[in-house]
N, C-alpha and C. Protein backbone atom coordinates (compact mmCIF):
# COMPACT_ATOMS: atom_id res chain seq x y z
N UNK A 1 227.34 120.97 26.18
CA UNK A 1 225.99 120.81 26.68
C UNK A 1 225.87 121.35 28.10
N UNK A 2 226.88 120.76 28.87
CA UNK A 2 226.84 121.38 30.45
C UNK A 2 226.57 122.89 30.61
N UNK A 3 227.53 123.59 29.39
CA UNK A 3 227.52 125.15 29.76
C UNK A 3 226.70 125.66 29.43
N UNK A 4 225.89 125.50 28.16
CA UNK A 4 224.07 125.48 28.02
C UNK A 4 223.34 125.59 28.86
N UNK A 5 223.02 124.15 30.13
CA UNK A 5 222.64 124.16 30.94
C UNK A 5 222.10 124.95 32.46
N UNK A 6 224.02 124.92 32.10
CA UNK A 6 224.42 125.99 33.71
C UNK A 6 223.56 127.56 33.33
N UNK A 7 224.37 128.38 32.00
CA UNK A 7 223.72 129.05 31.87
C UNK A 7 222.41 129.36 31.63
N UNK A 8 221.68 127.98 31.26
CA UNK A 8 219.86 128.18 31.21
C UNK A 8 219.41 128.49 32.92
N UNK A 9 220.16 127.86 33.67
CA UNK A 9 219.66 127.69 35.03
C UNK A 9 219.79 128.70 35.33
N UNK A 10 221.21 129.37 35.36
CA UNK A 10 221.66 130.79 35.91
C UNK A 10 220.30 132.04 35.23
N UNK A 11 220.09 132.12 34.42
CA UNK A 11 218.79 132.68 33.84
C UNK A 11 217.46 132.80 34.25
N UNK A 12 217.23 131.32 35.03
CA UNK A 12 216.01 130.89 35.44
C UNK A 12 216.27 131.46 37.15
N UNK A 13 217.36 131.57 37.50
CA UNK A 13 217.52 132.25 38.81
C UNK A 13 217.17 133.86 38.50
N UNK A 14 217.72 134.28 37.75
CA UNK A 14 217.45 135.75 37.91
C UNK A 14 215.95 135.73 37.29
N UNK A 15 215.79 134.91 36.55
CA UNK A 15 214.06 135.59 36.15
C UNK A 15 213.35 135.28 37.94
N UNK A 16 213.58 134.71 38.89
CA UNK A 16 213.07 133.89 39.92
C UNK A 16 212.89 135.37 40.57
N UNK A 17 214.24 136.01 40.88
CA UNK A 17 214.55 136.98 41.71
C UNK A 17 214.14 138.33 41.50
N UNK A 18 213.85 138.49 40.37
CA UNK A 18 213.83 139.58 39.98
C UNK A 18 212.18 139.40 40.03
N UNK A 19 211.77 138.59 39.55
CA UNK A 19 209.72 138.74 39.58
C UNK A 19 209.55 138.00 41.53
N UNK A 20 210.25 137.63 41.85
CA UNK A 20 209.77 137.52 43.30
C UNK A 20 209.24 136.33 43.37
N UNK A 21 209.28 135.59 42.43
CA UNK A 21 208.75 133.57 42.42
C UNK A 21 209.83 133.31 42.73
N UNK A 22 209.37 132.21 43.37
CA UNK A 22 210.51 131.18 43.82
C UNK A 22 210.20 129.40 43.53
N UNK A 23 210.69 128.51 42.87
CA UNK A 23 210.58 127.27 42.97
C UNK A 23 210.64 126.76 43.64
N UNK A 24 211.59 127.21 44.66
CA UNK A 24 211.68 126.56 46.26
C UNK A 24 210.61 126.26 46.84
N UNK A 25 209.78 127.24 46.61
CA UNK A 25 208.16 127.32 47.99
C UNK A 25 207.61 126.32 46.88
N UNK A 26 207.46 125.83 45.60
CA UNK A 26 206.82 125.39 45.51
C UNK A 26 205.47 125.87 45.34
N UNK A 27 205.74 126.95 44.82
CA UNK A 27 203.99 127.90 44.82
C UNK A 27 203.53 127.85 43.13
N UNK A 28 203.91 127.21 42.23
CA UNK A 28 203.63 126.91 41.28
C UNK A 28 203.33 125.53 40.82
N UNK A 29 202.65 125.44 39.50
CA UNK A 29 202.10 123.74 39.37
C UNK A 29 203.25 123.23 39.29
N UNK A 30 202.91 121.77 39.21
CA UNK A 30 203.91 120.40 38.71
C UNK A 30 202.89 120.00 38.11
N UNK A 31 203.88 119.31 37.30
CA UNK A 31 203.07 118.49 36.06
C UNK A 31 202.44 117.15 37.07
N UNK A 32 201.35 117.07 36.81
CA UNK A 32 200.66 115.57 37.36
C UNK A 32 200.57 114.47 37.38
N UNK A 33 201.26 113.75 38.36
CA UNK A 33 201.33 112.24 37.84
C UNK A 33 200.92 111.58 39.31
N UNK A 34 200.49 110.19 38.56
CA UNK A 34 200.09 109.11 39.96
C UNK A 34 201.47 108.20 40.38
N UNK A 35 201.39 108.56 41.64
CA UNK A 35 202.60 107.84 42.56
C UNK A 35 202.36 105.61 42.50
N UNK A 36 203.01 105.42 41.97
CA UNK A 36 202.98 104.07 41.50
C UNK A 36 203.57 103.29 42.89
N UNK A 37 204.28 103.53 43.38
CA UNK A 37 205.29 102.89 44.46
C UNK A 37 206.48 104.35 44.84
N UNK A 38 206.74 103.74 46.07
CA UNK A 38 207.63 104.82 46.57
C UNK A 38 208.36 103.82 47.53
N UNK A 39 209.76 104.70 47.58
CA UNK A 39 210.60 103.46 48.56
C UNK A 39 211.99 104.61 48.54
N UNK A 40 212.11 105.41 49.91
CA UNK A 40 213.04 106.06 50.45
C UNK A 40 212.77 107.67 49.00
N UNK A 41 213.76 107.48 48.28
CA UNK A 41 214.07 108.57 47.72
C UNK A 41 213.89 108.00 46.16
N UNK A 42 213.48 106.95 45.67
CA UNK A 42 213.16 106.43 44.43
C UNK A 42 211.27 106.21 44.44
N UNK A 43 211.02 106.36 43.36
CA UNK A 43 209.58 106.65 42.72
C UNK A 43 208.83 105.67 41.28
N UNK A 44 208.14 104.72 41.21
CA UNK A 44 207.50 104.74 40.05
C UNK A 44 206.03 105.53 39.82
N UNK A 45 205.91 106.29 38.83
CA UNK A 45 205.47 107.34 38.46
C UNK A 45 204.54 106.99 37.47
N UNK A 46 203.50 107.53 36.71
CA UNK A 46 202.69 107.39 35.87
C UNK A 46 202.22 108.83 35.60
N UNK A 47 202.39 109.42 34.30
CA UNK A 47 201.91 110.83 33.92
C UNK A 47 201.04 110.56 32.81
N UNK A 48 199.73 111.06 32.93
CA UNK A 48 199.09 110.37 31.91
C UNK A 48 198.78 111.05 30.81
N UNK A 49 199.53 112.12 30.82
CA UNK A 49 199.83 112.90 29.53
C UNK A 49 200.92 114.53 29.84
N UNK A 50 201.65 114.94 29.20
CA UNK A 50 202.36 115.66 29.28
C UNK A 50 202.28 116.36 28.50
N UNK A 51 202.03 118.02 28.34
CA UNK A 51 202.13 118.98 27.33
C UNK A 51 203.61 119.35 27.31
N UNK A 52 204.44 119.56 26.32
CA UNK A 52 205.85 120.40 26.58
C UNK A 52 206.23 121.02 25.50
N UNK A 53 206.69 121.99 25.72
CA UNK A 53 207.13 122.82 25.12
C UNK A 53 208.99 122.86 25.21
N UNK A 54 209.36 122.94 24.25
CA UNK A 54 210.75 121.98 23.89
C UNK A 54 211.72 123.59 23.13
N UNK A 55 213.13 123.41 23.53
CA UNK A 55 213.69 124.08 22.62
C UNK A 55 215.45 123.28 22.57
N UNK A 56 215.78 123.32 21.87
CA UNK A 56 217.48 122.72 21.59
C UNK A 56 218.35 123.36 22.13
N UNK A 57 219.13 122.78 22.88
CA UNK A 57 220.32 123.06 23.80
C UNK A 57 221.46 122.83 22.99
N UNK A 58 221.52 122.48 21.66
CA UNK A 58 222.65 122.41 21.19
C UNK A 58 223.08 122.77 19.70
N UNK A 59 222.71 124.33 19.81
CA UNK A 59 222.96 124.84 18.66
C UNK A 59 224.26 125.45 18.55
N UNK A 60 224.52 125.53 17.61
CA UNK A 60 226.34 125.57 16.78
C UNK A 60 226.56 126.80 16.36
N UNK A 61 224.96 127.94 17.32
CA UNK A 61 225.44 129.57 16.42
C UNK A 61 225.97 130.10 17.85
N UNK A 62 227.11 130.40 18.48
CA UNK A 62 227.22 130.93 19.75
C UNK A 62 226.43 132.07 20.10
N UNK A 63 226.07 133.09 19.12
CA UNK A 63 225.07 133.83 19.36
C UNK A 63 223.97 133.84 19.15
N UNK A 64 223.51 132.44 19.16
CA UNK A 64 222.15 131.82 19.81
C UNK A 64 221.39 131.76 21.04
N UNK A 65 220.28 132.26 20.88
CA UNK A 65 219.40 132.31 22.75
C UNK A 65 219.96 130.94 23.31
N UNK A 66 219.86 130.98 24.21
CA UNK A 66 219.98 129.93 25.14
C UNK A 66 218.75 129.47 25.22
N UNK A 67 218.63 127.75 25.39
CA UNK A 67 216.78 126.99 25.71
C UNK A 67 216.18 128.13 26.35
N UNK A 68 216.58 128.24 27.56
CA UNK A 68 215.54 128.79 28.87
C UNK A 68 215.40 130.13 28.06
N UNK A 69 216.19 130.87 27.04
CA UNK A 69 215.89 132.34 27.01
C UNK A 69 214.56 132.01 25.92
N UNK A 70 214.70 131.02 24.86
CA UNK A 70 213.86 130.69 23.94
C UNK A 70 212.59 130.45 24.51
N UNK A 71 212.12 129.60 25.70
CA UNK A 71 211.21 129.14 26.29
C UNK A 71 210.01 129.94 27.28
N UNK A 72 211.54 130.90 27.54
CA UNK A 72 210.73 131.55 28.56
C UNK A 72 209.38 132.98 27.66
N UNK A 73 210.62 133.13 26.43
CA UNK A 73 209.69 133.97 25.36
C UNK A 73 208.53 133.60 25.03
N UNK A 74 208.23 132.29 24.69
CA UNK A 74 207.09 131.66 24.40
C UNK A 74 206.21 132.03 25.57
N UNK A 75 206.75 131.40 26.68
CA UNK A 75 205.16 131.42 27.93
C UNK A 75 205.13 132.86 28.19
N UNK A 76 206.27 134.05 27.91
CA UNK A 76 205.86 135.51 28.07
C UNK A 76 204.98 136.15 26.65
N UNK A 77 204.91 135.29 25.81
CA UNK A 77 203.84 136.06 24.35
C UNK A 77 204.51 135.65 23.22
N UNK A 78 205.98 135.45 23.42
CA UNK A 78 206.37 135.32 22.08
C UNK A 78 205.55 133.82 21.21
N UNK A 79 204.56 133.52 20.84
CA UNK A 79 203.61 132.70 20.56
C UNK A 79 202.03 133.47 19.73
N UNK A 80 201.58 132.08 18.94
CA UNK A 80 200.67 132.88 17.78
C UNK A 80 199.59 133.45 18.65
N UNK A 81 199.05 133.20 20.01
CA UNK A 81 198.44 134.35 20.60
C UNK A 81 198.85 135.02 21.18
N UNK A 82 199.66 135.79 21.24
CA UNK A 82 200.58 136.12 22.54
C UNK A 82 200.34 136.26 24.03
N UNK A 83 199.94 135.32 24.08
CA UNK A 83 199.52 134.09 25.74
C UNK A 83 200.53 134.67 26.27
N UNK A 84 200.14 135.31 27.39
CA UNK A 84 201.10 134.72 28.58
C UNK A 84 200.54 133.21 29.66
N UNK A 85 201.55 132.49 29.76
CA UNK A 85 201.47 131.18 30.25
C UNK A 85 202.14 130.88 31.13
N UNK A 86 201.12 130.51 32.50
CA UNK A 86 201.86 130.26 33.84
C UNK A 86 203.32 129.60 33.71
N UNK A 87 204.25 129.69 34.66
CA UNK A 87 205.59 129.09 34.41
C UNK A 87 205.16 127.12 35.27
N UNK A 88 205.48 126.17 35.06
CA UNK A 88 205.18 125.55 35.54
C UNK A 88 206.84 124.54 36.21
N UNK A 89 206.83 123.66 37.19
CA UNK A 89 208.05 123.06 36.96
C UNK A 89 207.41 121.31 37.36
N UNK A 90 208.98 120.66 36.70
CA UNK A 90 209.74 121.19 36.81
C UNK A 90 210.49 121.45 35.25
N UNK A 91 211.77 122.14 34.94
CA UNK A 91 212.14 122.01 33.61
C UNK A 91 213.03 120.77 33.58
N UNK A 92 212.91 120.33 32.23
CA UNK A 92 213.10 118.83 31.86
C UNK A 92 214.28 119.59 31.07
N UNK A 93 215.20 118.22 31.26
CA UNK A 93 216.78 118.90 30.16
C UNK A 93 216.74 117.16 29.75
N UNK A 94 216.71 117.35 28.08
CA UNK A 94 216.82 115.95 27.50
C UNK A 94 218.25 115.37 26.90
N UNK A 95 219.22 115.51 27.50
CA UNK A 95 220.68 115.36 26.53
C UNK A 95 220.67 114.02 25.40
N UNK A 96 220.27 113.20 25.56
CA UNK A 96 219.95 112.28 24.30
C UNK A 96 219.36 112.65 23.34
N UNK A 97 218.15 113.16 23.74
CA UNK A 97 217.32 113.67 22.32
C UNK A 97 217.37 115.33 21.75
N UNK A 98 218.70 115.10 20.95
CA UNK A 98 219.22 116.58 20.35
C UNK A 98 219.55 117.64 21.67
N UNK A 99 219.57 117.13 22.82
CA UNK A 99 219.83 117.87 23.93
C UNK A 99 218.89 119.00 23.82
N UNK A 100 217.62 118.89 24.42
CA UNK A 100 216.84 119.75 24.59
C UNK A 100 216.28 119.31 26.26
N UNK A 101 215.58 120.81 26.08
CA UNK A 101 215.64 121.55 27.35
C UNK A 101 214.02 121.82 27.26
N UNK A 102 212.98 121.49 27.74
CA UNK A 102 211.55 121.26 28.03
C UNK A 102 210.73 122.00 29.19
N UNK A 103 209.72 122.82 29.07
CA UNK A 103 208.80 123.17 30.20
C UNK A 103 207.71 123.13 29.78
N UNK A 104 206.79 122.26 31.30
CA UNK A 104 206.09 121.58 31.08
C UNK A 104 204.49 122.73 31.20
N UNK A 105 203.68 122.36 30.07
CA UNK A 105 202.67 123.35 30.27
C UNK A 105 201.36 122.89 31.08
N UNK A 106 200.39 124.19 31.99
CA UNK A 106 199.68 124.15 32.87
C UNK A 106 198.98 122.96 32.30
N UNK A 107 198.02 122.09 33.07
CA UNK A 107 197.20 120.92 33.07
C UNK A 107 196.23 121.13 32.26
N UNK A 108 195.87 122.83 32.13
CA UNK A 108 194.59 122.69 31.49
C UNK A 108 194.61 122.83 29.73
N UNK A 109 195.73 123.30 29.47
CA UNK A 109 196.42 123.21 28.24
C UNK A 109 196.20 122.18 27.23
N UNK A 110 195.52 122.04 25.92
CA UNK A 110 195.57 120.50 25.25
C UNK A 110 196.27 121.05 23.80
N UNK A 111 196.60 120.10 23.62
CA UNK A 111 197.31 120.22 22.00
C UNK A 111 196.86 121.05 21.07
N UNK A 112 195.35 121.33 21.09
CA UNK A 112 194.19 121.57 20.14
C UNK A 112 194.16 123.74 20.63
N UNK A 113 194.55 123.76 22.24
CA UNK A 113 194.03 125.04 22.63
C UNK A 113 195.38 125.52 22.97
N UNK A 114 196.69 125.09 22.45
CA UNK A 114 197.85 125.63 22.79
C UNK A 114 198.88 126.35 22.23
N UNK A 115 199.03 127.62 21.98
CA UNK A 115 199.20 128.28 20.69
C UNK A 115 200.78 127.87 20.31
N UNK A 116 200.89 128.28 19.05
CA UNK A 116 201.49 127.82 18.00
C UNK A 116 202.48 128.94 18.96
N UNK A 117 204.45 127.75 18.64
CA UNK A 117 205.50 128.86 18.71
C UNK A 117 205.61 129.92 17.18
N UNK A 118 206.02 130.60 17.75
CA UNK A 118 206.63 131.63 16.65
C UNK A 118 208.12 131.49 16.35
N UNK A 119 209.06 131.01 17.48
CA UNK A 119 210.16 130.78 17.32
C UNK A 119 210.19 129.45 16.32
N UNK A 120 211.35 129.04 14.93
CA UNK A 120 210.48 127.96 14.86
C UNK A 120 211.63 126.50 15.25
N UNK A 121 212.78 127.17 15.96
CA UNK A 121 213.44 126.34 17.40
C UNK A 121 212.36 125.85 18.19
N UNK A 122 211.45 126.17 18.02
CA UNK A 122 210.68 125.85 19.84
C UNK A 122 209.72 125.41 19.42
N UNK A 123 209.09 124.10 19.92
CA UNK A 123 208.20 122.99 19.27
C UNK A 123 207.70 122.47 20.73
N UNK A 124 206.09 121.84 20.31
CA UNK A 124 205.35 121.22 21.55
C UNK A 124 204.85 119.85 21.10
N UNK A 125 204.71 119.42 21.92
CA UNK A 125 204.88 118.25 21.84
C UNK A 125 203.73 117.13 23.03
N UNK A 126 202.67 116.01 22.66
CA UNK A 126 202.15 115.58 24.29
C UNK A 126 202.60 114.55 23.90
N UNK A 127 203.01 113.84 25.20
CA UNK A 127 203.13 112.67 25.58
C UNK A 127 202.47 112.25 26.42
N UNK A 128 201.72 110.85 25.80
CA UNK A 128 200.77 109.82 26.17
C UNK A 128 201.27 108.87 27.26
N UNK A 129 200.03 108.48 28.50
CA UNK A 129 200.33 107.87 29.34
C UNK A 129 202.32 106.93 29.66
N UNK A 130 203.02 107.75 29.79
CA UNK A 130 204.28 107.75 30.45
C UNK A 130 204.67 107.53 31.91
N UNK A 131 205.14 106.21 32.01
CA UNK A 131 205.72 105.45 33.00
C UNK A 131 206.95 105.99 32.90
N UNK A 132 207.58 106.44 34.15
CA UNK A 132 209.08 106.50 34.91
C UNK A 132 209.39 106.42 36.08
N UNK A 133 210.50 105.35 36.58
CA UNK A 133 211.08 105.05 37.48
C UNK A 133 211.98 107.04 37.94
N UNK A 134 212.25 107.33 39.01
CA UNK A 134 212.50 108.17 39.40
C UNK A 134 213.22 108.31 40.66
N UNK A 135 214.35 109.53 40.18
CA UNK A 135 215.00 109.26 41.93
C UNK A 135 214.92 110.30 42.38
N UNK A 136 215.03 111.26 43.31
CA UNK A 136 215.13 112.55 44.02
C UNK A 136 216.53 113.02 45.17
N UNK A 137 217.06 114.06 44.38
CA UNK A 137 218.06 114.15 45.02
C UNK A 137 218.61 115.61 45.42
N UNK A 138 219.45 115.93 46.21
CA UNK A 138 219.71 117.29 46.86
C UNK A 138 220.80 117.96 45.77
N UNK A 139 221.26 118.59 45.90
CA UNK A 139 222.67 119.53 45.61
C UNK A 139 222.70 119.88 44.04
N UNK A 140 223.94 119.93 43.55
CA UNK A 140 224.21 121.15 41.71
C UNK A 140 223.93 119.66 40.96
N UNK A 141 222.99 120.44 39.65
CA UNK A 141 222.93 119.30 38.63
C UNK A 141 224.68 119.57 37.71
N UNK A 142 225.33 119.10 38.73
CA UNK A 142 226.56 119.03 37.71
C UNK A 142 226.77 117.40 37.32
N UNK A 143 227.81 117.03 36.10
CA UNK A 143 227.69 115.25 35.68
C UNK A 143 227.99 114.54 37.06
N UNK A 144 229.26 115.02 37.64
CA UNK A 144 229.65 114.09 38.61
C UNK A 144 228.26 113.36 39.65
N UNK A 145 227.30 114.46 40.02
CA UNK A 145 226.17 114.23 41.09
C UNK A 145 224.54 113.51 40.02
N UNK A 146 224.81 113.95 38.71
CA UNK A 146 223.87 112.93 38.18
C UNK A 146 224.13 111.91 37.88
N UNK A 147 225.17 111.55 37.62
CA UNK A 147 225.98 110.29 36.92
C UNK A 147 225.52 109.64 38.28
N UNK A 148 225.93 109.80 39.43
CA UNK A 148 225.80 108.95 40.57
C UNK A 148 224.44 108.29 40.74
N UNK A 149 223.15 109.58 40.86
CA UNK A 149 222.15 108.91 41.11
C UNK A 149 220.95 108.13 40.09
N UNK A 150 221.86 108.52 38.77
CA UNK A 150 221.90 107.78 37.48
C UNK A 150 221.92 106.48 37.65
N UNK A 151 223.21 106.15 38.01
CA UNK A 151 223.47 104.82 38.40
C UNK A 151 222.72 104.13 39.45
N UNK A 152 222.20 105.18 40.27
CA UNK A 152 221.56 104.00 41.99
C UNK A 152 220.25 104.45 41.09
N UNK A 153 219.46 104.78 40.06
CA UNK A 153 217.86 104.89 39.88
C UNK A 153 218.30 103.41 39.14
N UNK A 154 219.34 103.41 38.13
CA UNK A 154 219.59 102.26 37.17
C UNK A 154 219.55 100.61 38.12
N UNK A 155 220.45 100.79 39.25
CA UNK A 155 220.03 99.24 40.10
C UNK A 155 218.95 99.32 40.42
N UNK A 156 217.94 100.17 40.87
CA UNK A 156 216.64 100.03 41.80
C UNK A 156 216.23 99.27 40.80
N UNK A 157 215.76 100.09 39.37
CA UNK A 157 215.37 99.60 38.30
C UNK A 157 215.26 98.32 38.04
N UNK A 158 216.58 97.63 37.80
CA UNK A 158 216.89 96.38 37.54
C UNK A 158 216.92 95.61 38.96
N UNK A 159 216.85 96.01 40.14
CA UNK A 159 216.63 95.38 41.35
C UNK A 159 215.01 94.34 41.22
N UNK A 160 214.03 95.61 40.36
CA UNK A 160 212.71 95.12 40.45
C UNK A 160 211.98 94.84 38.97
N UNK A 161 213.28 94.45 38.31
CA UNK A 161 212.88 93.90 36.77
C UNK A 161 212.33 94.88 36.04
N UNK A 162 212.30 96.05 36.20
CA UNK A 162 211.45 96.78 35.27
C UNK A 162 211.99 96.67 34.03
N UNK A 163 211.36 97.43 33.46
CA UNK A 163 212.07 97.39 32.16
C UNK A 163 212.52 98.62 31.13
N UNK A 164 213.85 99.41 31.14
CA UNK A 164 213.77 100.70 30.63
C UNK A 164 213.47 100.54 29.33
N UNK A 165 212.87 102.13 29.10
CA UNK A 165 212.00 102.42 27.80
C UNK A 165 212.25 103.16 27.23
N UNK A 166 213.76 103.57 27.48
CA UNK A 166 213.76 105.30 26.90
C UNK A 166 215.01 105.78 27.36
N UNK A 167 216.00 107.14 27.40
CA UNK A 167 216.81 108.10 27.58
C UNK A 167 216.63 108.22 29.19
N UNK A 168 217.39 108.28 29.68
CA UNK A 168 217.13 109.32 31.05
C UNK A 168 216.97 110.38 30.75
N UNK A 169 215.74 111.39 31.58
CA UNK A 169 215.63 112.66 31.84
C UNK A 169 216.00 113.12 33.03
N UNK A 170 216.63 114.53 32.86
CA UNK A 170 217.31 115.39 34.23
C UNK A 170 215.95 116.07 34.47
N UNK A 171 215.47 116.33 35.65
CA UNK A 171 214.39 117.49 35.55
C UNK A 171 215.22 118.28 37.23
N UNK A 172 214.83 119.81 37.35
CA UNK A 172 214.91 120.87 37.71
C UNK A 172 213.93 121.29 38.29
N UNK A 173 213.70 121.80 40.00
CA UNK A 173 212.80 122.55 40.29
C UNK A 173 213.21 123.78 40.67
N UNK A 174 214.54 123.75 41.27
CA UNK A 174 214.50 125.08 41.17
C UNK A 174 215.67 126.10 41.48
N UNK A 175 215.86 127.52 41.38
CA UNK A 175 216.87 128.02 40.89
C UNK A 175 218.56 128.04 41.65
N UNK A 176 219.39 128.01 40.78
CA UNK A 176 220.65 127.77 41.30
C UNK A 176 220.89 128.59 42.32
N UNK A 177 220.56 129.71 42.44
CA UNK A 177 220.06 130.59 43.71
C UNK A 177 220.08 129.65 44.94
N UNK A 178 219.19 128.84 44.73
CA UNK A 178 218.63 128.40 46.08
C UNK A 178 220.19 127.29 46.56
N UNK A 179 219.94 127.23 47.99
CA UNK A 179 221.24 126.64 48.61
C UNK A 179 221.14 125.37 47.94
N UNK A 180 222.61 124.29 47.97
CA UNK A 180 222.13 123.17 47.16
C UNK A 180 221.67 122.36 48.10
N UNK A 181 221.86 122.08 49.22
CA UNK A 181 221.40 121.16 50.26
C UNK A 181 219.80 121.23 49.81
N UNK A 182 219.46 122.28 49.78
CA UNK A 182 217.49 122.54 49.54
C UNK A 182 217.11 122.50 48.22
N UNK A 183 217.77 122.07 46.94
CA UNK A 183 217.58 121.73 46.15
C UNK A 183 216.47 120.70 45.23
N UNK A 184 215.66 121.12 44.96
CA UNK A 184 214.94 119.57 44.54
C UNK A 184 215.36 119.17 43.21
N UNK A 185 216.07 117.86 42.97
CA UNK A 185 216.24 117.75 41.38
C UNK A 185 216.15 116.26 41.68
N UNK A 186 215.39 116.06 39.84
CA UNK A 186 215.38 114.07 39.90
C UNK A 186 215.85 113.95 38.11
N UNK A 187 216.22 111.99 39.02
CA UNK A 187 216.16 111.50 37.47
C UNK A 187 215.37 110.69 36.94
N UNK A 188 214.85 110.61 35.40
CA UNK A 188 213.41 109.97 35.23
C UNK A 188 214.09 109.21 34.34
N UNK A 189 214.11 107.68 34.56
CA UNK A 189 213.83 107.00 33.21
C UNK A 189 212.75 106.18 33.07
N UNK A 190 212.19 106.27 31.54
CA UNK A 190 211.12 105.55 31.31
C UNK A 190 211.40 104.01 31.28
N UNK A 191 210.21 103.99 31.64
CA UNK A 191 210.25 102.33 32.09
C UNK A 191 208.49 101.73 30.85
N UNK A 192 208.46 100.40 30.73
CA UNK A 192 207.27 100.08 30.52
C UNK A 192 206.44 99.64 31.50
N UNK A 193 205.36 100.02 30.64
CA UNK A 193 203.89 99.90 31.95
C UNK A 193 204.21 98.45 32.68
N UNK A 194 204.37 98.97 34.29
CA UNK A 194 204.63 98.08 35.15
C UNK A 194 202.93 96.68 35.12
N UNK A 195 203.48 95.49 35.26
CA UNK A 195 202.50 94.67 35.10
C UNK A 195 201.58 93.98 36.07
């Protein structure tokens, strides 16, 4: 799963460099959510709907696209209109659920006006008003540095009774390129609607 990863990221750097975007600046959307509480570098979150576009990180053909190569086809045309579709961040990597790898589509996007993949790996998906506790952290999404802040989102969590609801999600803003100190990456677990 890791080497999936690395190499989706390494991918998402050169598409960065080569078209002249950068995730760093932050000059592209984020998916939208209302800030629930905040406290240092941890977050409760509320997204009140999520478009995504999904592909599997853990296929068994080695000469299989990689997520990010699958994903990125879609928002460049490979899709039943052949849309091109803003890139948005950040990308979501799901290792619990079949280990897939997620980017999240522009706001104005609805289920009804969002064209069909052609790949038929690559599936969309909304999710309805979604609560997550969240942490934010610097440097490489390697296990050793998520596992850690895995664990300190997991006490905050249980510090303030919440209640998890779900898998942790890794999400990604931006490319391995960028130094890791300037890194933005978090971890999301769902929680239920705080009371």
């Amino acid at each position: 799963m890791h080497t999936r990863i690395i190499s989706s990221l390494f991918l998402l750097s050169t598409l960065l460099l080569t078209t002249g975007c950068s995730l760093a600046k932050y000059t592209i959307e984020h998916a939208p959510f209302t800030l629930l509480e905040s406290e240092d570098n941890f977050e409760l979150r509320h997204y009140p709907e999520l478009l995504l576009v999904s592909a599997p990180m853990n296929s068994q053909d080695k000469n299989s696209e990689t997520p990010f190569r699958m994903l990125f086809a879609y928002i460049t045309g490979n899709n039943s209109d052949q849309l091109d579709i803003p890139m948005t961040a950040p990308v979501f990597m799901d290792p619990a659920r079949s280990e897939k790898m997620s980017f999240v589509l522009p706001a104005d996007f609805t289920l009804a006006t969002t064209p069909q993949p052609t790949n038929p790996d690559v599936t969309v998906e909304r999710i309805e008003n979604y609560h997550a506790a969240v942490i934010r952290f610097n440097g490489r999404l390697q296990p050793d540095n998520i596992a850690t802040h895995m664990d300190q989102l997991t006490q905050w969590i249980n510090d303030r009774n919440y209640q998890p609801a779900g898998n942790p999600i890794i999400a990604g803003y931006d490319p391995p390129s960028s130094l890791p100190a300037l890194r933005r990456n978090e971890v999301l677990i769902p929680v239920a609607k705080p009371q």
